[in-house]
Protein backbone atom coordinates (compact mmCIF):
# COMPACT_ATOMS: atom_id res chain seq x y z
CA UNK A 1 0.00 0.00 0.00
CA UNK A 2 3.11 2.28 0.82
CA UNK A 3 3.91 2.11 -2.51
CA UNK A 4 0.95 3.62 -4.16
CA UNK A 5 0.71 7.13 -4.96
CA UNK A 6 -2.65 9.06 -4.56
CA UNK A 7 -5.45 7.41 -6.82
CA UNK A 8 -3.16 4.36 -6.99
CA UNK A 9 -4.29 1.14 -7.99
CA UNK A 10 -3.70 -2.17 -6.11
CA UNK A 11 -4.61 -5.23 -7.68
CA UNK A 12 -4.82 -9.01 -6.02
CA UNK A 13 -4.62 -11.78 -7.63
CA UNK A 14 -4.66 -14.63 -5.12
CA UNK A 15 -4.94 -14.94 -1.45
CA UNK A 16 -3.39 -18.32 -1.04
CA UNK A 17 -1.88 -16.68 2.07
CA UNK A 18 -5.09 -15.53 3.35
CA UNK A 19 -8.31 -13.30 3.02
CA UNK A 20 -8.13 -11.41 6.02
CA UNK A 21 -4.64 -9.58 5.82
CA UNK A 22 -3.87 -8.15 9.66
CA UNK A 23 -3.05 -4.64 8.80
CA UNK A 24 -5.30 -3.73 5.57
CA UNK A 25 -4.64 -0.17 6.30
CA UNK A 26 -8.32 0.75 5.54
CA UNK A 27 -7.32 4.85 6.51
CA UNK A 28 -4.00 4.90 3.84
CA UNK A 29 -7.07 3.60 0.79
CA UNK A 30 -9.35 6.37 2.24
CA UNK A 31 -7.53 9.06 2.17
CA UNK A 32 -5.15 8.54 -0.57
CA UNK A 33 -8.18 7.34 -2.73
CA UNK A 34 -6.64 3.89 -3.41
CA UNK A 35 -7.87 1.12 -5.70
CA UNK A 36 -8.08 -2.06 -4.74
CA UNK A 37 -9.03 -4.69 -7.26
CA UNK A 38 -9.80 -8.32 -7.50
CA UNK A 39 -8.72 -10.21 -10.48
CA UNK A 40 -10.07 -13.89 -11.15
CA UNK A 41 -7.57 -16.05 -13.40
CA UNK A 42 -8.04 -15.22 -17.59
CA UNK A 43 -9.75 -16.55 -20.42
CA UNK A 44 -8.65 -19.74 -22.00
CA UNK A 45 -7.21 -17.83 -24.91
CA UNK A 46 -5.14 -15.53 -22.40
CA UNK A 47 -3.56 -19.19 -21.17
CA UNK A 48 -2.75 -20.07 -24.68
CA UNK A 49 -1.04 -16.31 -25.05
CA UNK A 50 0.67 -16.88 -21.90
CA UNK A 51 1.86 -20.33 -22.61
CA UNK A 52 2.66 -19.26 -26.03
CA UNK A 53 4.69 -16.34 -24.57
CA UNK A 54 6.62 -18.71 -21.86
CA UNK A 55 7.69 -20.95 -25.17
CA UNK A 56 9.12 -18.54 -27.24
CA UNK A 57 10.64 -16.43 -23.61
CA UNK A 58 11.66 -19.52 -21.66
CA UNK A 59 10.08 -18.00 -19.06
CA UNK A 60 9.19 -20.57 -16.26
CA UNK A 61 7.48 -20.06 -12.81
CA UNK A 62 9.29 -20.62 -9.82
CA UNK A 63 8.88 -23.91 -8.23
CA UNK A 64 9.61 -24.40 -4.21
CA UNK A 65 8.87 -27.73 -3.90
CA UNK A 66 7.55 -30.88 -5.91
CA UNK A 67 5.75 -33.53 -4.13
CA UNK A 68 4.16 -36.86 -5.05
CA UNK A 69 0.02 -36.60 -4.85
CA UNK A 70 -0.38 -38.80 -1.81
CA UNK A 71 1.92 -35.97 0.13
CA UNK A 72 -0.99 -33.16 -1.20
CA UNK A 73 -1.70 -33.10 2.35
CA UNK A 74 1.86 -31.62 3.15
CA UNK A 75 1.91 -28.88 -0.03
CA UNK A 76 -1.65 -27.69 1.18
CA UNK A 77 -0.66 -27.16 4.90
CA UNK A 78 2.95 -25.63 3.24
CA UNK A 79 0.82 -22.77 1.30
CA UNK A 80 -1.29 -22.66 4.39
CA UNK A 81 1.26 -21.71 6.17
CA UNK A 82 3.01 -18.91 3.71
CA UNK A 83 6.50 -20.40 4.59
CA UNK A 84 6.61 -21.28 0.47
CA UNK A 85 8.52 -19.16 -2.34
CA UNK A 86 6.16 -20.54 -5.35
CA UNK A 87 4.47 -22.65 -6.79
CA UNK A 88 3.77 -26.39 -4.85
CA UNK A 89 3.86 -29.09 -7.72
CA UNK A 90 1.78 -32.11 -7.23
CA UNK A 91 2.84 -35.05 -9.34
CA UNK A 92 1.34 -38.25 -10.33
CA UNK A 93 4.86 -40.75 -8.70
């Protein structure tokens, strides 16, 4: 929030870490007439753009752990916690 100037715009796209943040400093979006905005996951043709544009980039998400399915339960309580630095991979071995 510190980082918007007046009128800024803050948008959120995922609350894996929680949807009641402890400090939402309510007074700082008041007075400085800040945005906040919600933003759902895109369109299945944005997905193709984006895969499209990690191909020809070799741009790659960043991975902090891979784990076999039957260790979900692990991963889940891992993002639960917000100790993780990515994305949790669930595989199929």
């Amino acid at each position: 929030m510190k980082s918007l100037k007046p009128g800024g715009t803050l948008v959120i796209s995922g609350a894996t870490s929680g949807d009641r943040p402890s400090h939402a400093e309510l007074t700082r979006i008041f007075f400085l007439e800040l945005k906040v905005v919600g933003s759902t996951m895109g369109t299945k043709d944005e997905l193709e753009d984006l895969l499209s544009f990690c191909a020809a980039t070799g741009v790659r998400p960043v991975i902090d752990e891979e784990l076999p399915l039957d260790r979900a339960r692990e991963g889940f309580e891992r993002l639960a916690s917000g100790e993780q630095f990515g994305k949790i991979v669930l595989t199929n071995s």
